[in-house]
Every structure is written in C-alpha cells, then in structure tokens.
Protein backbone atom coordinates (compact mmCIF):
# COMPACT_ATOMS: atom_id res chain seq x y z
CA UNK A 1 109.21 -190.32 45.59
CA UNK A 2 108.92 -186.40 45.55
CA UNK A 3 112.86 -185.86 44.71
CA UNK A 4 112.79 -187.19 41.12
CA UNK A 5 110.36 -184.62 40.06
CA UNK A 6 112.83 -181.97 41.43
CA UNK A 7 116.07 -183.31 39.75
CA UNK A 8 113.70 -183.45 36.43
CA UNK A 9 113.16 -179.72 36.85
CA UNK A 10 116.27 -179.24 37.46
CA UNK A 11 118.36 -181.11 34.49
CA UNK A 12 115.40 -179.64 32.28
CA UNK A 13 115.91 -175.62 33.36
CA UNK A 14 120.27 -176.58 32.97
CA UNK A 15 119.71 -177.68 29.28
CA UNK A 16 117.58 -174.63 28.68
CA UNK A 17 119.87 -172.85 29.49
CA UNK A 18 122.83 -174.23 27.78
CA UNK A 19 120.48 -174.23 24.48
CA UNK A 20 119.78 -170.29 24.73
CA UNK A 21 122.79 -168.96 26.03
CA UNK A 22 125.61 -171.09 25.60
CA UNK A 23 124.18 -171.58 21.68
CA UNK A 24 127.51 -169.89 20.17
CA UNK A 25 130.22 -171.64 22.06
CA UNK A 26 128.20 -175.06 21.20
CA UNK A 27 127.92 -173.80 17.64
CA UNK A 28 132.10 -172.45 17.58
CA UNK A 29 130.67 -169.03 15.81
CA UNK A 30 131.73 -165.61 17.65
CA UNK A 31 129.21 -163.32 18.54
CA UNK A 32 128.77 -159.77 16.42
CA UNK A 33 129.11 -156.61 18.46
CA UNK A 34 125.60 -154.46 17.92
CA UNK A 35 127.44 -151.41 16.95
CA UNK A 36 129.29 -153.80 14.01
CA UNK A 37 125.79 -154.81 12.74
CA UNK A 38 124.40 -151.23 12.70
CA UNK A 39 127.20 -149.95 10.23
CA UNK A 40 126.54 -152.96 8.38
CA UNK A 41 123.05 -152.23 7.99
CA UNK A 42 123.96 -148.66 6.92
CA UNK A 43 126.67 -149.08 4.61
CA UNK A 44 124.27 -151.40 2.73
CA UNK A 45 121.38 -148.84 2.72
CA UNK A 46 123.93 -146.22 1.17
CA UNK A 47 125.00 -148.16 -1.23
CA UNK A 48 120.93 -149.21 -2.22
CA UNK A 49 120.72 -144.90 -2.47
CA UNK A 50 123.56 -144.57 -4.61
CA UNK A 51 122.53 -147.30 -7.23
CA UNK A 52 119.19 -145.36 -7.22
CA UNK A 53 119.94 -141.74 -7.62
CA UNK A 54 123.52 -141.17 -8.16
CA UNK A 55 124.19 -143.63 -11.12
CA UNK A 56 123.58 -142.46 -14.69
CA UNK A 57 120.27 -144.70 -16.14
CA UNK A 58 120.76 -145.41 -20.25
CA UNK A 59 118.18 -144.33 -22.24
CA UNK A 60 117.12 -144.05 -26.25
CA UNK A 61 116.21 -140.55 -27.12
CA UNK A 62 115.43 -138.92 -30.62
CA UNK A 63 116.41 -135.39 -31.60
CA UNK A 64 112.81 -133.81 -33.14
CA UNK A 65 112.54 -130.85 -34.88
CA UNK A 66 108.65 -128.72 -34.94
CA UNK A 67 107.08 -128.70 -38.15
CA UNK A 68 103.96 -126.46 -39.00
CA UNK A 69 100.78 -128.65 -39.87
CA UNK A 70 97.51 -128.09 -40.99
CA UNK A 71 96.11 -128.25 -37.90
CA UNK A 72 92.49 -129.63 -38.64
CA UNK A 73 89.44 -130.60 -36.88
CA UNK A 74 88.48 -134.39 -37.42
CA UNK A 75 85.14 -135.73 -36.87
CA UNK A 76 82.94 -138.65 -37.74
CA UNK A 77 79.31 -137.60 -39.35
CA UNK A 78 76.95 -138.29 -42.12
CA UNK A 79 75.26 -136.55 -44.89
CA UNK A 80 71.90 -134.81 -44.63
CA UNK A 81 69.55 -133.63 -47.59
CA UNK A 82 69.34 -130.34 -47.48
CA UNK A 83 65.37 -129.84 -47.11
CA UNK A 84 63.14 -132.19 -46.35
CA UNK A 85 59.09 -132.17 -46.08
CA UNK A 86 56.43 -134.18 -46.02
CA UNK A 87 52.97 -133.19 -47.81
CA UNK A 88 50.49 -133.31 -46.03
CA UNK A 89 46.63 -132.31 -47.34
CA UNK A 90 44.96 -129.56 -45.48
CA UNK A 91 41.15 -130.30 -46.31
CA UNK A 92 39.30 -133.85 -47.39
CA UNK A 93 38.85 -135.60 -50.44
CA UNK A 94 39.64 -138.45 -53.03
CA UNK A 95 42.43 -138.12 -55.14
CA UNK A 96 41.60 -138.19 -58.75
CA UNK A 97 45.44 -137.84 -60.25
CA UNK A 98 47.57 -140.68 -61.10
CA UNK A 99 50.14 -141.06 -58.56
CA UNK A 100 53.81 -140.58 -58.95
CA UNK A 101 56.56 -143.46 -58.06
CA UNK A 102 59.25 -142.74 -55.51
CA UNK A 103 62.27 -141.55 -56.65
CA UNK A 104 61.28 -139.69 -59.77
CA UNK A 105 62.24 -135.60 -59.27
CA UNK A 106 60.20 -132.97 -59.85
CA UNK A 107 59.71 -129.56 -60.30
CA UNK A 108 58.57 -126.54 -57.85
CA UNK A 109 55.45 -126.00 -58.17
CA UNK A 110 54.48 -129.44 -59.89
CA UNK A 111 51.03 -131.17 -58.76
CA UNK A 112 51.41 -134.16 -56.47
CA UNK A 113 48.04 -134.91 -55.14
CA UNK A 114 44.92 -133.42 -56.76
CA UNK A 115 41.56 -133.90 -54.93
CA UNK A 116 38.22 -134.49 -56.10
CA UNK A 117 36.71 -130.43 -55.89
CA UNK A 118 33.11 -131.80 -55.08
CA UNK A 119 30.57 -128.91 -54.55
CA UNK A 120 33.43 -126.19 -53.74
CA UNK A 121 32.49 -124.68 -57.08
CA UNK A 122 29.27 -124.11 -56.32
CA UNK A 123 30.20 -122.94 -52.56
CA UNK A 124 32.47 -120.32 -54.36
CA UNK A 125 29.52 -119.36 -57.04
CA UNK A 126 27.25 -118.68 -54.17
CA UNK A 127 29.80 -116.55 -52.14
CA UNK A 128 30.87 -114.38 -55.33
CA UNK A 129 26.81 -113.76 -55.77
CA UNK A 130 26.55 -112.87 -52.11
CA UNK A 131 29.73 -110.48 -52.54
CA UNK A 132 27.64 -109.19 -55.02
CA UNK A 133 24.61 -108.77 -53.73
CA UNK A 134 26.31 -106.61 -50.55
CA UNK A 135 28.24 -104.50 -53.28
CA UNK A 136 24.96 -103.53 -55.11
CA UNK A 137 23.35 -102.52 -51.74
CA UNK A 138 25.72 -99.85 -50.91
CA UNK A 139 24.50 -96.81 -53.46
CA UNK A 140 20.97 -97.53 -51.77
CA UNK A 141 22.15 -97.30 -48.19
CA UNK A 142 24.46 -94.09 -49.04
CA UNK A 143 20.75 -92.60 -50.55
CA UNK A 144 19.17 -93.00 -47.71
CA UNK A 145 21.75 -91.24 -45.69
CA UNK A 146 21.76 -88.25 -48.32
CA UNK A 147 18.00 -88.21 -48.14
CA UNK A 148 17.96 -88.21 -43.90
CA UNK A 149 20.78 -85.56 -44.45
CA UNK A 150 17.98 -83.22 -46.17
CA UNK A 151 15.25 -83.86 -43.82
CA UNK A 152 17.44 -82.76 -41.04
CA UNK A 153 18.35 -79.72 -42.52
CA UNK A 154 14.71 -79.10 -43.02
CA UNK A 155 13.89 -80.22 -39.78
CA UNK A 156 16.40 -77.27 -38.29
CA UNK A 157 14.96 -75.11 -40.30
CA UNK A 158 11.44 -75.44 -39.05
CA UNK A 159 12.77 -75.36 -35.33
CA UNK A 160 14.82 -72.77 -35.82
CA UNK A 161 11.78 -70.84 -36.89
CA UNK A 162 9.55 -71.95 -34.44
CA UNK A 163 11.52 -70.81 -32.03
CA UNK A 164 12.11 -67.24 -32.60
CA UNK A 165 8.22 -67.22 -33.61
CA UNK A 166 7.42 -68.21 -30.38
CA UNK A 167 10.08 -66.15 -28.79
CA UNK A 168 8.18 -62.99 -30.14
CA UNK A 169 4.63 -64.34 -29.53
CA UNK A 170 3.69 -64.80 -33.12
CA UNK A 171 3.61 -68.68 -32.71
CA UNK A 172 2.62 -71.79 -29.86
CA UNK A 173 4.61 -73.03 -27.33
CA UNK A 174 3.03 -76.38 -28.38
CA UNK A 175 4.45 -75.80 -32.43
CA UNK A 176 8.05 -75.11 -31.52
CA UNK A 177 8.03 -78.25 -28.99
CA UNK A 178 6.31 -80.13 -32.23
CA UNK A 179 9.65 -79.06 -34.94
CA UNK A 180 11.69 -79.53 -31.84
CA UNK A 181 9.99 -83.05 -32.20
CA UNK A 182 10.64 -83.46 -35.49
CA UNK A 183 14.62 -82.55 -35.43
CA UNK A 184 15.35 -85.23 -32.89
CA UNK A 185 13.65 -87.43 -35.42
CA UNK A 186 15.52 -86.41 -38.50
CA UNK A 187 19.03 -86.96 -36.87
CA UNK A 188 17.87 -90.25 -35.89
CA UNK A 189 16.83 -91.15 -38.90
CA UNK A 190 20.60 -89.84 -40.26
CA UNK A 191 22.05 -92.42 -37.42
CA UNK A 192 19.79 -95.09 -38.63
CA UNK A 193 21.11 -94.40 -42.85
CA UNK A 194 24.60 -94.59 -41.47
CA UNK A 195 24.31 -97.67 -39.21
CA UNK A 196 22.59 -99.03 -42.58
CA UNK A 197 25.28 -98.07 -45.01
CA UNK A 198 28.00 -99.28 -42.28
CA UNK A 199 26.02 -102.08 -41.87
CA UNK A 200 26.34 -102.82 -46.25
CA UNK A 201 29.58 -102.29 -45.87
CA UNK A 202 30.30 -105.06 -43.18
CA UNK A 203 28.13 -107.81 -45.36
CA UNK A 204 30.68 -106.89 -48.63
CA UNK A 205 33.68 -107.70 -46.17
CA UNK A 206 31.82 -111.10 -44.60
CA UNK A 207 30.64 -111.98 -48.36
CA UNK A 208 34.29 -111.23 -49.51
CA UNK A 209 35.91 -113.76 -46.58
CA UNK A 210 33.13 -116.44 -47.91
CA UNK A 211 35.03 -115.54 -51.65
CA UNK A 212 38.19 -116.15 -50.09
CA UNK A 213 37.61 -118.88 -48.30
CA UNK A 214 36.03 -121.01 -51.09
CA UNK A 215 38.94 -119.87 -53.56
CA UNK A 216 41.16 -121.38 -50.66
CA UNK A 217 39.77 -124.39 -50.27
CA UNK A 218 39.38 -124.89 -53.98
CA UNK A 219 43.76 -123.85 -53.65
CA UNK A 220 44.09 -127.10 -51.17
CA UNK A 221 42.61 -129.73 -53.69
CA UNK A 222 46.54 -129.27 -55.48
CA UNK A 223 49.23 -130.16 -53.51
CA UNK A 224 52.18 -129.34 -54.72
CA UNK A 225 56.11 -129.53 -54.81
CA UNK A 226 57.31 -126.23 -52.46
CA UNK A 227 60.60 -127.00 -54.16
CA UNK A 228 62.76 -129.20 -56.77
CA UNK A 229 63.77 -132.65 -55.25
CA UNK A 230 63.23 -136.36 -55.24
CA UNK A 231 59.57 -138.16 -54.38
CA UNK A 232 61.03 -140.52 -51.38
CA UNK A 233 57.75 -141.72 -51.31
CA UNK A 234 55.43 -142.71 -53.97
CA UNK A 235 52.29 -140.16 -54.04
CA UNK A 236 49.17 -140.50 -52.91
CA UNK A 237 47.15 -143.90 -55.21
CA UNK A 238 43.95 -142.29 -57.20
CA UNK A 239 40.66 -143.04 -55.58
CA UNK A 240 42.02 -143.06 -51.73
CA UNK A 241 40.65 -140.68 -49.81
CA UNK A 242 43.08 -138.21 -47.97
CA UNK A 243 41.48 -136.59 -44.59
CA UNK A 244 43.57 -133.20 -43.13
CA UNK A 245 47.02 -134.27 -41.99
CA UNK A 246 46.95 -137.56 -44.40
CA UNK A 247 50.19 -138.03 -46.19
CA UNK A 248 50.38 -136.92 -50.04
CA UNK A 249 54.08 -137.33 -50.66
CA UNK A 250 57.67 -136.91 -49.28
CA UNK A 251 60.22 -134.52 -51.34
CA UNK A 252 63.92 -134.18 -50.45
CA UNK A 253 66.43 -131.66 -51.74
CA UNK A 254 69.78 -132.90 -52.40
CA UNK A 255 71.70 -130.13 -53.77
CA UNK A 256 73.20 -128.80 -52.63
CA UNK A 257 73.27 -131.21 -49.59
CA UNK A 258 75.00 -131.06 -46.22
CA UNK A 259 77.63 -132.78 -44.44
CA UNK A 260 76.80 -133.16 -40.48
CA UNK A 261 78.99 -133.88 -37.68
CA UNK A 262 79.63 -132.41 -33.48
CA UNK A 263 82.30 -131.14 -32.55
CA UNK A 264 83.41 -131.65 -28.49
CA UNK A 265 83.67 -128.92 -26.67
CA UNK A 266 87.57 -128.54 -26.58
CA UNK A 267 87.57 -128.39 -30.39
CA UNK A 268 84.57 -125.99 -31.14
CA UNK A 269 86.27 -122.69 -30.70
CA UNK A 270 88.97 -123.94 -34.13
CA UNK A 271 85.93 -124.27 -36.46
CA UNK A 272 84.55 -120.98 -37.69
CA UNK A 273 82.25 -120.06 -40.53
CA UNK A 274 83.30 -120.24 -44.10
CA UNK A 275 86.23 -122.43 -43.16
CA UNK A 276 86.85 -125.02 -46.12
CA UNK A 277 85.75 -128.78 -44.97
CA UNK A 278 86.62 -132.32 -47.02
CA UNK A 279 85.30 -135.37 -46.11
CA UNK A 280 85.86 -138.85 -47.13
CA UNK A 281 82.61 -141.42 -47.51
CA UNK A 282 82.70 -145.07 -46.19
CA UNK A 283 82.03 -145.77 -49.97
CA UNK A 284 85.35 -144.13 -50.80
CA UNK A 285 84.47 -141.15 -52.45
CA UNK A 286 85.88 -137.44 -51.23
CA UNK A 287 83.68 -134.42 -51.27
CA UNK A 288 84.58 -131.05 -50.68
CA UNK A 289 82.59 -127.99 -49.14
CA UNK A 290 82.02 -124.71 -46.50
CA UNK A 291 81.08 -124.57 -43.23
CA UNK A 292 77.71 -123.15 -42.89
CA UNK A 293 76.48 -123.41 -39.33
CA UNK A 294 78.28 -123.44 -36.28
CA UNK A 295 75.99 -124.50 -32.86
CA UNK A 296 75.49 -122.03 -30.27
CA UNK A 297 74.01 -124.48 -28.06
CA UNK A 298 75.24 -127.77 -26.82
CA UNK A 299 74.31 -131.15 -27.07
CA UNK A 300 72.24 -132.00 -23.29
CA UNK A 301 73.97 -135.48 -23.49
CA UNK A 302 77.16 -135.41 -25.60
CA UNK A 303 77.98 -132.28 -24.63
CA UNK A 304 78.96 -131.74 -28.32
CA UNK A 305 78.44 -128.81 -30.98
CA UNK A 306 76.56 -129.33 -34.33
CA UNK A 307 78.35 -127.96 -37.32
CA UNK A 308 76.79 -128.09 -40.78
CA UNK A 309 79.23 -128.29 -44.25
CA UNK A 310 77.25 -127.34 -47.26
CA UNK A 311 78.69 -129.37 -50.80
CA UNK A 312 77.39 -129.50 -54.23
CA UNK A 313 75.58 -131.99 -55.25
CA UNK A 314 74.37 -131.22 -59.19
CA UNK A 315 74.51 -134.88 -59.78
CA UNK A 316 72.53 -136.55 -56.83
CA UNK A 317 75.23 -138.93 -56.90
CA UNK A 318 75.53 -138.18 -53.08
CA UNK A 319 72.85 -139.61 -50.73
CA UNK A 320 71.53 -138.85 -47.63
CA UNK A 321 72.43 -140.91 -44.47
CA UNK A 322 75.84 -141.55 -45.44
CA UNK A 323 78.72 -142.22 -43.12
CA UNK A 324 81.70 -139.50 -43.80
CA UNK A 325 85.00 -138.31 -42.00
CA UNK A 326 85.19 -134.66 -42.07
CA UNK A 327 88.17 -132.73 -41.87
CA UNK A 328 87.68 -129.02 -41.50
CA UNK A 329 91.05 -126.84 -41.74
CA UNK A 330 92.35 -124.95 -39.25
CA UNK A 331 95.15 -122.08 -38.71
CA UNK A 332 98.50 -124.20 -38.66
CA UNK A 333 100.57 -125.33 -35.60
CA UNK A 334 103.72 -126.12 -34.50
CA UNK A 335 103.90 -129.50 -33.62
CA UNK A 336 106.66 -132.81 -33.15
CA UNK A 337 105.88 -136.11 -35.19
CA UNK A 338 107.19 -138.15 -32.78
CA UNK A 339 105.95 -142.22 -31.70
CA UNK A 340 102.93 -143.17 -29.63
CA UNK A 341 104.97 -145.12 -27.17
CA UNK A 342 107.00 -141.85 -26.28
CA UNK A 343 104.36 -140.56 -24.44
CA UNK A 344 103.69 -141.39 -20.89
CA UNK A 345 101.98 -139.65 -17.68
CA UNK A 346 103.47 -138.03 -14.87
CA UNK A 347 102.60 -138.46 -10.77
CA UNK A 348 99.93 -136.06 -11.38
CA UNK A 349 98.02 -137.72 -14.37
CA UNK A 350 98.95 -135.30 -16.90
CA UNK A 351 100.09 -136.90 -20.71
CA UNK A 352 103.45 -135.69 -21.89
CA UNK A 353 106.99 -136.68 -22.52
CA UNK A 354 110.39 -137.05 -20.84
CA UNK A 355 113.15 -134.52 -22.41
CA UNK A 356 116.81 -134.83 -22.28
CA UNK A 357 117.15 -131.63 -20.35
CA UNK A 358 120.73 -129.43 -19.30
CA UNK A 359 123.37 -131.47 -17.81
CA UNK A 360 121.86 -134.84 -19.17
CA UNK A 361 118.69 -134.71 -16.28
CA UNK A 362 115.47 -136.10 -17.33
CA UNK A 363 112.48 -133.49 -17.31
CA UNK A 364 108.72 -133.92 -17.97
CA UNK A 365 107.24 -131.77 -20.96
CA UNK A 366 103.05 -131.70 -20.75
CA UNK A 367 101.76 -131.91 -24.18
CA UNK A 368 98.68 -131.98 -26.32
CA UNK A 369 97.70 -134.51 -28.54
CA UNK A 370 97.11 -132.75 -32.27
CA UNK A 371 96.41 -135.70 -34.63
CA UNK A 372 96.86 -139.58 -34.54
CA UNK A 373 98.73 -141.07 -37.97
CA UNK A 374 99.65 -144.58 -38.83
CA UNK A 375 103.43 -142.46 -38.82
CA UNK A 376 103.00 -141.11 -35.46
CA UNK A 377 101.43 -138.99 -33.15
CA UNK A 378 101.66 -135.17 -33.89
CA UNK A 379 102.05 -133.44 -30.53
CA UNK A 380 102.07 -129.27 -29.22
CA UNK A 381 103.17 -128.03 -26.31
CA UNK A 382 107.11 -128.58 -26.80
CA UNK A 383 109.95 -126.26 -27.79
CA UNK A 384 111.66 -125.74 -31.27
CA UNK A 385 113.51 -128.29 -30.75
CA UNK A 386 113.36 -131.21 -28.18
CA UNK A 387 115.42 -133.99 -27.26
CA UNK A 388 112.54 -136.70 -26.05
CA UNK A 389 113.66 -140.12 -24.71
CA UNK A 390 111.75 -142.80 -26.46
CA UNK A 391 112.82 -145.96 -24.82
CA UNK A 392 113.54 -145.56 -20.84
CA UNK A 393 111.32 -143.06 -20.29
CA UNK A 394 109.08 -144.64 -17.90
CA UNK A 395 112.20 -145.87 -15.61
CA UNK A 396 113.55 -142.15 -14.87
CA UNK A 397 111.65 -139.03 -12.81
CA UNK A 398 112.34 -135.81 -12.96
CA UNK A 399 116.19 -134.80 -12.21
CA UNK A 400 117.50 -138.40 -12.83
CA UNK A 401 120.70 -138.05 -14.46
CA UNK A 402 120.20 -139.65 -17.86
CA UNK A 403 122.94 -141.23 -20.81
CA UNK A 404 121.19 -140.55 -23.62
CA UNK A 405 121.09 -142.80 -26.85
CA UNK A 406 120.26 -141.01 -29.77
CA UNK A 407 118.76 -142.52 -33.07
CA UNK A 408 116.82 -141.45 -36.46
CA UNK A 409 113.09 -141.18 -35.85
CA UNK A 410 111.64 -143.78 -37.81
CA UNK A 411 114.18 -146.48 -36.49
C-alpha cells in the first residue's frame, strides 16, 4: 500500500521537470544566447537616445524686431476730493440760521451754523469794564511808588544825619537807632508801591484774557466755510441745539481734485514727481493731470506705495469715489510685441522665451513682462533682434537642435 504514494512522487517530480526544463524542445522554439539579448537590449536603448537628442525637432518661430514704447506705469484707483472737513461747533447753543441743503457750494468764509449768543454779550461787557477798571488803577499804584520813593530819600537823609550827629556826640544813640528805624520802613513801603503797581498790572493782563475770551466765544457762535466747496451734508436745522463736537456741516473741495492709486513695490522707483498721469473713468471719460505725491512709506498689508495725481476740475463734473485706470508715463523701453503663448518657464521657474540660437540650438531668454495688450504681450530683456519659437517651444530644452519655421507675427 506504501509504493503507490512513491511512484506518485515520482511521475509528479518527472513531469516537473519536463514542464521547466524541457519547455523549448516541447514548444520547437530555440533558446537565445544571453550575450544576443544584451546587444539587443542596447541597440534598442541607442536608438531611444538618438530619436531624443540627435534628431532635429520642427518648430514655428517669428523673427521680432525691438521697438521703443512708452513705458508706463498702470494702476487701478479712484478719485479723491481734494479737502475734506467736517464742522464741528466748539461751544453750546441753538442754532438760530436757516440751514443750508446738501450740495449747494459756497464761499470761504460764508456762515454755516450761527448760534444763539445768549448772555456772552453781557459776559464780554463785564470783562471790557473789568479791563478797565485795572487800566485806571495803574497811575494810582505808580503814585504811590513815587511818593514811597520820596519818603525814602527823606528817610536817608535823617539817618544819615543822625549818624554823624551821634558819631560826634551832638545827638542819642537812641535817635540815630529811631531814623535807622524809619529807613527800613520807607524802603518797605517802596517794595509794598511796587508789589502794588505790579500787582495792577497783572489784573489788566487777567481782565484782558476775560476780553479775549468772551470775544472768542462770541467768534464760535459762526461757523463757517474754511474754504470754497460743496455742503455734502445739509447744515445744521434752526432751533437744534449743537453741544461741542456736534456736527454743523460737511464741505468738500473738488478742484482741483485728485486721482489715487498704489503702486507695488517693483514699480515705485518709475514714478517720480511731476511726471504727466491720464486716467480713464469706469464712466468713460479721460482726465489728465501731475503727479503730486509719491509715498515714502509702505502699505503694512499690500506692501504698496500711495501716489497722488492732481487734475482740474473747474467744472465739478468729476466726483469723488470714482473708479479710474491711471497711466503715468515713464522713460521709454526697448521692448518685443510678441504673443502670450510664446512665453513659457524654464527648470528653474523663471518666465521667458525659447530663441532660435547659432547653429539652429534652442536657448532660453529670461524676460520681463512690460505691458499686457489685446495685440500681445510687450516684453524686455531680449536683444535687438530675436528669433523666438512660438509653437514648439515647450517640447525643446536648451541645446536641442531645432528646424525652425518662420512666419509673420500676427499669423
């Protein structure tokens, strides 16, 4: 019973065998020598190098010529009045004028807001009488210094002869200490008619701040225009009562007004002062103005530049808030008009094109991007004159040998 396992085994390990061995004589095919299927291999890996490097790749290039533009700086900004300010009173009371409606314009100088003066007339009465009263005081005080002057001097006198009286015996100890005495009280008394007269003095400069003061606050029941503009606000309605910091009225300037954009950091050092700006409005309209104010500091969050373009306005057809794109010249450029889909990137992330370079080899040309127009893209960076593949451009590197295509730009 045990040998039919072991002939199993057997027939089962012959067949193997046969199967894994034998498989090409069963099958008729010849076996391949390993040195045959090495040069196979590499014979079929040269000829995968040659297709990739050594054979020409067809491309469509254009033959561009540099052209000097007007190499501007283009933003997106708005207009901005010129001044604005909102009137504010500076002391309390009820307006008694008729207010104005928004949008009328008025003059420097013209009353907005007049307040009800109250008692500030008599508050000013009493403080020119006061002023008054302290002036008239002053001849008195400088007579009683005059007359404390002339005691003194008598006063000396009397000690001085005291003295040499008692010096030579003809007079008592006790009378010179007694004119002695009456010296240090005379040059008091001169102290005390100066400290007075000083004193008259001070009260005409208090009594002449209480003048000034009342004249003042009689000044802040007018408020009115610091300059010509437009009432964006209606004033303040008669019979409301304004407390400090209420609102009167709010006045704008408008001409000239101002054009107001940022400029990115790569651009700001092309704008200067004085340079001539245009803009066009989202309404349509074009304006045209000057630089006025260049940034020194920039923008925490945008990292951008304001600039400021100041444009007549004698019309007030121009408002403020509107959207604009400003164009402010710039010293010219060399530059290729030449289309979008030329450009590419190379390994490195940099934009630029591929050239047509000697002997037909592709090269990569870094440039910068100058302007975007429905034409084209204007582009720096390249030489006089460049022959820059167009179509295929993407498909070559660097030292490919290239047949070039050329056609018209624009084709």
């Amino acid at each position: 019973m045990r040998l039919f396992p072991i002939l199993a085994a057997i027939l089962v390990s012959i067949l193997i065998y046969v199967f894994v061995f034998e498989r090409d004589r069963l099958t008729g095919a010849s076996p391949e020598p390993a040195d045959t299927q090495s040069e196979t291999a590499q014979a079929q890996s040269s000829e995968d190098t040659d297709d990739e490097t050594g054979k020409p790749v067809g491309v469509v290039a254009v033959q561009s010529t540099a052209r000097t533009i007007d190499s501007a700086v283009i933003l997106r900004g708005q207009t901005e009045a010129f001044r604005q300010v909102e009137l504010r009173a500076e002391t309390s009371g009820q307006v008694v004028s008729d207010p104005l409606r928004k949008g009328a314009f008025v003059e420097i100088g013209q009353p907005l807001c007049q307040l009800d003066p109250g008692t500030r007339e008599s508050a000013l009465a009493e403080a020119k009488s006061r002023l008054s009263a302290a002036r008239a005081s002053i001849p008195e005080a400088r007579a009683r210094v005059e007359e404390a002057q002339s005691r003194l001097e008598e006063a000396r006198i009397n000690d001085n002869a005291a003295t040499r009286l008692s010096e030579e015996g003809f007079a008592s100890q006790t009378r010179a200490a007694s004119t002695k005495a009456a010296l240090r009280s005379a040059e008091a008394t001169v102290e005390a008619a100066r400290t007075g007269l000083e004193t008259a003095r001070a009260q005409i400069d208090s009594a002449q701040a209480g003048v000034d003061a009342a004249e003042k606050e009689i000044e802040r029941l007018t408020i009115s225009a610091p300059f010509s503009g437009l009432l964006e606000s209606d004033t303040a309605e008669l019979g409301s009562l304004l407390q400090p910091g209420a609102l009167c009225a709010t006045v704008i300037q408008l001409d000239p007004i101002q054009l107001v954009g940022f400029v990115p950091e790569t651009e700001v050092d092309r704008v200067e002062i004085g340079a001539v700006a245009g803009a066009r409005l989202a309404s349509g309209g074009e304006i045209q103005g000057k630089v006025t104010f260049l940034s020194r500091q920039a923008d925490q969050t945008t990292r951008t530049f304001r600039v400021e373009i100041q444009v007549p306005n004698p019309d007030l057809t121009l408002r403020d808030g509107q959207t604009a794109e400003i164009v402010i010249s710039a010293d010219g450029a060399k530059a290729h008009l030449l289309p979008q889909s030329a450009l590419t990137l190379n390994d490195e992330g940099t934009l630029g094109v591929r050239l047509v370079g000697e002997d037909d080899l592709a090269v990569f040309a870094p440039v910068t991007l100058l302007r975007d127009t429905p034409n084209g893209v204007w582009l720096s960076g390249l030489p006089e004159q460049a022959d820059v593949i167009v179509i295929g451009q993407e498909y070559v590197t660097d030292g490919v040998h290239v047949v070039p295509s050329y056609q018209e730009l624009g084709q």
